[in-house]
Protein backbone atom coordinates (compact mmCIF):
# COMPACT_ATOMS: atom_id res chain seq x y z
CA UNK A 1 12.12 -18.56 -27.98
CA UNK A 2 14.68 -17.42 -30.01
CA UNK A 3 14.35 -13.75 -28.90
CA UNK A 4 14.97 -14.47 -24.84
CA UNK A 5 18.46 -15.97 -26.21
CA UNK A 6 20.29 -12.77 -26.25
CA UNK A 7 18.97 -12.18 -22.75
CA UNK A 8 19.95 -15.38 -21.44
CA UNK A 9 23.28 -15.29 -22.82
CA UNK A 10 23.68 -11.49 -20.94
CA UNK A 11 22.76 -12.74 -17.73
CA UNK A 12 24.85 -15.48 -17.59
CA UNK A 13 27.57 -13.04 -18.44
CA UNK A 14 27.13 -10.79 -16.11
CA UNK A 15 26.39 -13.13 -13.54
CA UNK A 16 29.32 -15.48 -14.44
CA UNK A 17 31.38 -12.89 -14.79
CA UNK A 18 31.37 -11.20 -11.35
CA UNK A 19 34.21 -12.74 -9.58
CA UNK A 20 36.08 -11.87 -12.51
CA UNK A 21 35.13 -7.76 -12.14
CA UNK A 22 35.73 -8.19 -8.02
CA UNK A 23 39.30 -6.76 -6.78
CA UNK A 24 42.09 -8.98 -5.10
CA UNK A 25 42.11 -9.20 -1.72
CA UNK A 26 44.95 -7.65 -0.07
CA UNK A 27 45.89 -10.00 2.82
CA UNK A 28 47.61 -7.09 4.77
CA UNK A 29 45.02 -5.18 5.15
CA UNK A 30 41.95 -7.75 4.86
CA UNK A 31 39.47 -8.20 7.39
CA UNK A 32 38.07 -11.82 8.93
CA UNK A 33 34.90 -11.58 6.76
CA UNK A 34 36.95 -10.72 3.54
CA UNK A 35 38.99 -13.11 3.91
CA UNK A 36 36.60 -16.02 4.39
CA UNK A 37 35.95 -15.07 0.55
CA UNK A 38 38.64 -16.67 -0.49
CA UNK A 39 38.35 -20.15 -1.76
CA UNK A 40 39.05 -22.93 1.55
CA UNK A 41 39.05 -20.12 3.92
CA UNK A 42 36.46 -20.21 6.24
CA UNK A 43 36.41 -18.15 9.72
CA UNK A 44 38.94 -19.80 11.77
CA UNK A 45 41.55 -20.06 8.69
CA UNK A 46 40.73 -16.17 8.74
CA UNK A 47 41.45 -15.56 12.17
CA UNK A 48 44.29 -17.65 11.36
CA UNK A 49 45.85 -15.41 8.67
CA UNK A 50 45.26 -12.33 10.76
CA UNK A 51 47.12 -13.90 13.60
CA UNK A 52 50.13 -14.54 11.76
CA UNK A 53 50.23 -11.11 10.21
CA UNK A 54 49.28 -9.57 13.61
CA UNK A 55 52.45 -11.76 15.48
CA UNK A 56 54.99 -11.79 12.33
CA UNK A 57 54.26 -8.45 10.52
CA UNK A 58 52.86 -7.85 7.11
CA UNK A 59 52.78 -10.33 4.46
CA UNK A 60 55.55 -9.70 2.03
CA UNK A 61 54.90 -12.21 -0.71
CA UNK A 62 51.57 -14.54 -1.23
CA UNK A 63 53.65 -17.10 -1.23
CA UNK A 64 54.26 -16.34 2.54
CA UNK A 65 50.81 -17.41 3.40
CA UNK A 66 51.55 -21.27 3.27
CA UNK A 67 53.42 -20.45 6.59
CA UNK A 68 49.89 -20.11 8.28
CA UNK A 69 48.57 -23.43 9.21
CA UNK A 70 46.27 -25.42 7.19
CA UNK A 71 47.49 -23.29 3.28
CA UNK A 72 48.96 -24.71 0.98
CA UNK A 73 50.01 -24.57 -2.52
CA UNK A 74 46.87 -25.76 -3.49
CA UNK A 75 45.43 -22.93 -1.42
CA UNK A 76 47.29 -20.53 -3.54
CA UNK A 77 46.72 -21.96 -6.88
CA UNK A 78 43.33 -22.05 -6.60
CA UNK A 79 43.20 -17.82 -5.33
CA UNK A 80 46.20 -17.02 -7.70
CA UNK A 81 44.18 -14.26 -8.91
CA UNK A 82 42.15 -13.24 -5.96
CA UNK A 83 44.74 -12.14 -3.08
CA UNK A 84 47.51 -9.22 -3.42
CA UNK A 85 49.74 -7.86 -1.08
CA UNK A 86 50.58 -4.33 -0.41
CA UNK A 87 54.28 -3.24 0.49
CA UNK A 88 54.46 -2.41 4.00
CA UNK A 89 55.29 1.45 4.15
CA UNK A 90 59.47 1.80 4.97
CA UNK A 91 59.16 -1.26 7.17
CA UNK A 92 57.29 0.75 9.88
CA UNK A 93 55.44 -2.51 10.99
CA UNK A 94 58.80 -4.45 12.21
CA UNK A 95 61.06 -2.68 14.30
């Protein structure tokens, strides 16, 4: 018994660990099915977040995502470390 302990305590490493290892999620460039990874987003809060960005331009903070409907503060405390947002190039998306 005491031999499989080693093992069971690397599995649940490398197991537990995995959304740890997995890279943020950059919202401007995300599609609908990475986006539904994302704790309390499910497909239509997805299509959501793309139709803001898509009608208001890329995100510049994460902090602009409790404008879409339905996120919250809660929303982003609870994928602090899972979303990122890139700089849009020299403004090109807003005229």
């Amino acid at each position: 018994m005491w031999k499989s302990i080693p093992y069971l305590i690397l599995s649940l490493f490398l197991f537990g660990a995995q959304p740890l290892l997995a890279e943020p999620i950059d919202v401007n460039t995300a599609s609908a099915e990475e986006l539904a990874q994302l704790k309390g987003v499910g497909p239509s809060k997805a299509q959501a977040i793309i139709a803001y960005r898509d009608q208001h331009g890329p995100f510049v903070a994460v902090g602009e995502l409790t404008q879409v409907r339905g996120l919250g503060p809660k929303f982003l405390e609870q994928n602090a470390e899972a979303i990122t947002v890139s700089q849009p190039v020299a403004d090109a998306a807003r005229p």
